[in-house]
Each structure stands twice: as C-alpha cells, then as structure tokens.
Protein backbone atom coordinates (compact mmCIF):
# COMPACT_ATOMS: atom_id res chain seq x y z
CA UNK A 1 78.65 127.21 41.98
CA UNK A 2 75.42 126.42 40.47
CA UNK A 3 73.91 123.16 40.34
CA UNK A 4 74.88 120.93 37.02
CA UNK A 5 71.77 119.16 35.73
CA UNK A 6 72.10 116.28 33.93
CA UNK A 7 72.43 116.47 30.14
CA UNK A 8 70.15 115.02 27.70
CA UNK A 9 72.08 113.29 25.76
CA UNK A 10 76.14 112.14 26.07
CA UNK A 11 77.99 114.39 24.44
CA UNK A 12 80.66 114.67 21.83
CA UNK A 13 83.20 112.95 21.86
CA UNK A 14 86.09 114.26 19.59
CA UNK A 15 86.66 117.49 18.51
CA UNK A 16 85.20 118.96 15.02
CA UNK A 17 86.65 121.83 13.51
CA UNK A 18 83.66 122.91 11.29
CA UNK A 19 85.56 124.36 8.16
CA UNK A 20 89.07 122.33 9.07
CA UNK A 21 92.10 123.82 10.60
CA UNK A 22 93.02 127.71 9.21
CA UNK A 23 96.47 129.15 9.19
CA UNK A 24 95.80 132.47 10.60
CA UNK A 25 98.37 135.50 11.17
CA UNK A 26 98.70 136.30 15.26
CA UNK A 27 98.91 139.80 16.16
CA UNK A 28 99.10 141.75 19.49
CA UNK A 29 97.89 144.98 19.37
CA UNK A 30 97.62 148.00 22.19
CA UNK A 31 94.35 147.64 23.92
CA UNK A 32 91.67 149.37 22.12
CA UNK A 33 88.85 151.24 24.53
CA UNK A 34 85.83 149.81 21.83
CA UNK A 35 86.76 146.18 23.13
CA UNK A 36 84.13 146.90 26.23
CA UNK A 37 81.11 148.42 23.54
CA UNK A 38 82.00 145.46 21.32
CA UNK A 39 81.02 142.89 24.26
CA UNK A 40 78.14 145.00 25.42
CA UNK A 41 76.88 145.01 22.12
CA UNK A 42 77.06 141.40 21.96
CA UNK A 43 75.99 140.70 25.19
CA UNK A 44 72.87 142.64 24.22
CA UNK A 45 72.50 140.36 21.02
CA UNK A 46 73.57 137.49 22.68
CA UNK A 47 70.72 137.98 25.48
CA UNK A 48 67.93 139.00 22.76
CA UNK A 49 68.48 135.63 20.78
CA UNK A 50 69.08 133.43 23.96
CA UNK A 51 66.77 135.00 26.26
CA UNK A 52 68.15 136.67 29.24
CA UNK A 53 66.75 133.80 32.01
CA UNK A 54 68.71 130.64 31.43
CA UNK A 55 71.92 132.10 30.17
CA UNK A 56 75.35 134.27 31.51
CA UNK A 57 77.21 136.23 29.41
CA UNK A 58 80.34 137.42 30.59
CA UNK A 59 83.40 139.41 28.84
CA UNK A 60 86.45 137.05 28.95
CA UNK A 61 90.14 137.23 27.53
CA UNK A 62 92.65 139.68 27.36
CA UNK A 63 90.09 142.06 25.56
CA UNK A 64 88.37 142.37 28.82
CA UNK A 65 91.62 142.91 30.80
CA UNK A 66 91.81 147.11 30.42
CA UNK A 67 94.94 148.36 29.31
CA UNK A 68 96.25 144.81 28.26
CA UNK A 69 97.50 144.27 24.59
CA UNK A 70 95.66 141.13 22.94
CA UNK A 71 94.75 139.59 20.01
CA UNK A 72 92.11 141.62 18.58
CA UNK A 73 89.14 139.12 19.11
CA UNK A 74 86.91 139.90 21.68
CA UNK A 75 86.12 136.52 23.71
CA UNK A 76 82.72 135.85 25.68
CA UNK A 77 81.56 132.97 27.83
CA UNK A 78 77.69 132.23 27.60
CA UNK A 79 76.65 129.00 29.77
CA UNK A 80 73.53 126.91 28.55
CA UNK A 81 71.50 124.56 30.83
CA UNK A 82 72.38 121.39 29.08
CA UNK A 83 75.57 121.81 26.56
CA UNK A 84 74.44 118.60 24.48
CA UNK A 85 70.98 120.14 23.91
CA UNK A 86 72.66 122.53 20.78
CA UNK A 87 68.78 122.51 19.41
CA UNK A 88 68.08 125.04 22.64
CA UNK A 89 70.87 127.63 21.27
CA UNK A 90 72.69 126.68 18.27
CA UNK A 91 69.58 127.44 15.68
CA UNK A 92 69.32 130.35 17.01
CA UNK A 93 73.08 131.30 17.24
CA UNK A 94 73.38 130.82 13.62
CA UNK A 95 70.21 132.32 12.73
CA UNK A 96 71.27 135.69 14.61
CA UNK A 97 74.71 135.49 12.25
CA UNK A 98 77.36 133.63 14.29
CA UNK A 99 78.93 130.49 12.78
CA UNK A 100 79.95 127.48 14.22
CA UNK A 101 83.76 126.80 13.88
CA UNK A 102 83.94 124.46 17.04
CA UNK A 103 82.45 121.42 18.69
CA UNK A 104 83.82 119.22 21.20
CA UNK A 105 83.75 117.89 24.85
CA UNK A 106 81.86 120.19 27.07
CA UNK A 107 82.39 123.06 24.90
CA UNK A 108 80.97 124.80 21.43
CA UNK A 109 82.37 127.94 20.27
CA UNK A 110 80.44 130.06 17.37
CA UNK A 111 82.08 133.48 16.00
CA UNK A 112 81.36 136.18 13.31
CA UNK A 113 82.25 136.20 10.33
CA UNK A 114 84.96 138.75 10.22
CA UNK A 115 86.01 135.88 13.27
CA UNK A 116 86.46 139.29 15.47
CA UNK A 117 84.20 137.53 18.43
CA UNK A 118 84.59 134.54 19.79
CA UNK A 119 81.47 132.88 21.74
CA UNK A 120 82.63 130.27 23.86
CA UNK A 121 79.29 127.96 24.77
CA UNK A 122 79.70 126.23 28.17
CA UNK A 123 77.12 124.44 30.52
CA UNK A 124 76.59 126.16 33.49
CA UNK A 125 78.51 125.17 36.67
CA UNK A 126 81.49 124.23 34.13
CA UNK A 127 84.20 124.99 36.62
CA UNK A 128 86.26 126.76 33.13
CA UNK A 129 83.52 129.58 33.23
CA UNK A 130 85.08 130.11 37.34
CA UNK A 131 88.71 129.57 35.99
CA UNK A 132 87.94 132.25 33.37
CA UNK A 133 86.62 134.86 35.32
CA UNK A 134 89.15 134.20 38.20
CA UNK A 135 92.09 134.96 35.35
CA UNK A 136 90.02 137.92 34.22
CA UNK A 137 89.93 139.38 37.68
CA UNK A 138 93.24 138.05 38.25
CA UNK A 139 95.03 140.47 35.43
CA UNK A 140 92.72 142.95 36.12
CA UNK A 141 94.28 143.94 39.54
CA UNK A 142 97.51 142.68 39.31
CA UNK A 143 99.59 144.88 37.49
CA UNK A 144 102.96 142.35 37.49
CA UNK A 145 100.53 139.81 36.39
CA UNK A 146 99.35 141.74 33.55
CA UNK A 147 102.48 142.78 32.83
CA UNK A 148 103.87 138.89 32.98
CA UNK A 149 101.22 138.07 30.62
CA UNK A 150 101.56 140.73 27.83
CA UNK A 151 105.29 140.14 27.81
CA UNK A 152 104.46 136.39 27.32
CA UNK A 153 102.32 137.23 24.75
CA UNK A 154 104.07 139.28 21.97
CA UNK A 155 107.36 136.90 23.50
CA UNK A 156 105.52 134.05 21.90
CA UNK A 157 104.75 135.86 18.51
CA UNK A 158 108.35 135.71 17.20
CA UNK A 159 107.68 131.73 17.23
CA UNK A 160 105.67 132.27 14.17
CA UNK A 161 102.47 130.40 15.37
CA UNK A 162 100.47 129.50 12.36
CA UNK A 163 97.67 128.41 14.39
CA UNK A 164 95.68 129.82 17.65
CA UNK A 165 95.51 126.58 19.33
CA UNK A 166 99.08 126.04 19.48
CA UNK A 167 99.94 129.56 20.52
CA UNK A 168 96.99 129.22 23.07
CA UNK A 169 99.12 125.93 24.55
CA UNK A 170 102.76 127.94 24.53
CA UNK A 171 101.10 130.36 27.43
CA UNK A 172 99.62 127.48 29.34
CA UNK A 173 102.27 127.28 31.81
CA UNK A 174 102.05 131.00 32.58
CA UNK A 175 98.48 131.08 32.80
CA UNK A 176 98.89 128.41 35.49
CA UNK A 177 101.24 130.20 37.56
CA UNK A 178 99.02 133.08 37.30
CA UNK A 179 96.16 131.05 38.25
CA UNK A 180 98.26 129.33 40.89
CA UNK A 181 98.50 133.40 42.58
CA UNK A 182 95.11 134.14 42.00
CA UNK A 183 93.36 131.61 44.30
C-alpha cells in the first residue's frame, strides 16, 4: 500500500450533497459489452485532465464485473495525493465536464451529466480503493459470488428504493460476506 502523506488541510467534515437528495428510478439491466470502452474512454479523459503521474484510475462496480447485470452507471476510482487539496483536481474535473454531486469525509465523487459515470475521488493509500478492487476481482472469478450478488441485486429492486444510498446500504451485508471470502 502506498505511503499516505499528510493532507493540507483537515478535511470535511459532514457530507454535502451538491444539488440535495434526488429520487431516482433503480434499474438492473443485462451487462452491456460498451461498459469496458465507456471506462477506457474515461480513463483516457480522466488521465488527460489529471495528468497521468500522480493519479490511478481504475474500473470499479458491477459495470466492471463481465457478464454481471448492474445499474447502468459505470463507476471509477481515481486517487489524488492529498484529498483536501480539491484546487489540484476539482477545477479541472469540472472544467473537463463532470459535476460535483458529492463531498464528504475522505471522499468526493463528480459525474456527467446524463449521471451515467460515476468518479469516485479518493486519496491514495485509502484502504476503500484495496476493498474495491478486492470485490472487483472477487466477482470476477467467483461465479457463486457473482451469482449471489446479481440475485441480491434485482432481489432488492422490488423494495422500491427511491434513493441509491439506501439501496447501496440494503447489499452491505452481502458485500461483507463476499468480502469476508475474498481475503
């Protein structure tokens, strides 16, 4: 794991919803074979307007699971040097045509517009960017895990979750047990 250096400043303390909280219709849908061009094509943008030295981009989510049904927002991971130095990335996030929808502890997350791609902004040597990757990999060769997960998934849809965060929550316990196999 790579060395954390110190920020430059504390960091948020609460979290800010830029916009407020939106009611948005879930969906599962079959996995879609563009998901992988999507992320390279943002991983290319993502580089260009970051620079390719001080940041990692990596595919996360069930979009980067192949063969997995998901939601139909691709998720990445970047990690920054210092996560409370937003002047080093978040200028020119926005300027490159993301919008910030999320600030809070440790954590920023800027999307597009059509709120298809989600950019999840971590410091590097955040042990969540490990976590992710280790689920990623997890579902990616375990095909009762996958399987576990999807079933989970579109289970939790008949709930009628008005809002991501709270359907994110329902699959918590899952997701642990699944983490809980893959280490």
């Amino acid at each position: 794991m790579a060395n954390k250096s110190a920020p430059r400043r504390a960091d948020v303390d609460e979290v800010e919803l830029v916009g407020g909280s939106e009611k948005r219709q879930l969906q599962v849908v079959a996995y879609d074979e563009n998901w992988p061009d999507i992320f390279l094509d943002h991983q290319t943008r993502l580089r260009n307007t970051l620079g390719t030295a001080e940041v990692e981009v990596e595919h996360i989510g069930s979009t980067s699971v192949p063969g997995l049904a998901a939601k139909p927002i691709v998720d990445i991971v970047v990690t920054v040097v210092d996560i409370t130095a937003e002047e080093d990335y978040l200028p020119h996030l926005l300027t490159a045509g993301y919008e910030l929808r999320t600030r809070e502890p440790g954590h920023r997350l800027v999307r597009t517009p059509a709120r298809d791609v989600h950019i999840h902004i971590l410091q590097r040597g955040d042990q969540a960017v490990d976590n992710y990757l280790l689920f990623r990999n997890r579902l990616r060769a375990d095909a009762d895990d996958r399987a576990l997960y999807e079933d989970t998934k579109r289970a939790l849809l008949h709930h009628g979750f008005d809002d991501m965060n709270a359907y994110a929550d329902a699959k918590t316990e899952v997701i642990a047990a699944i983490m809980r196999r893959a280490l």
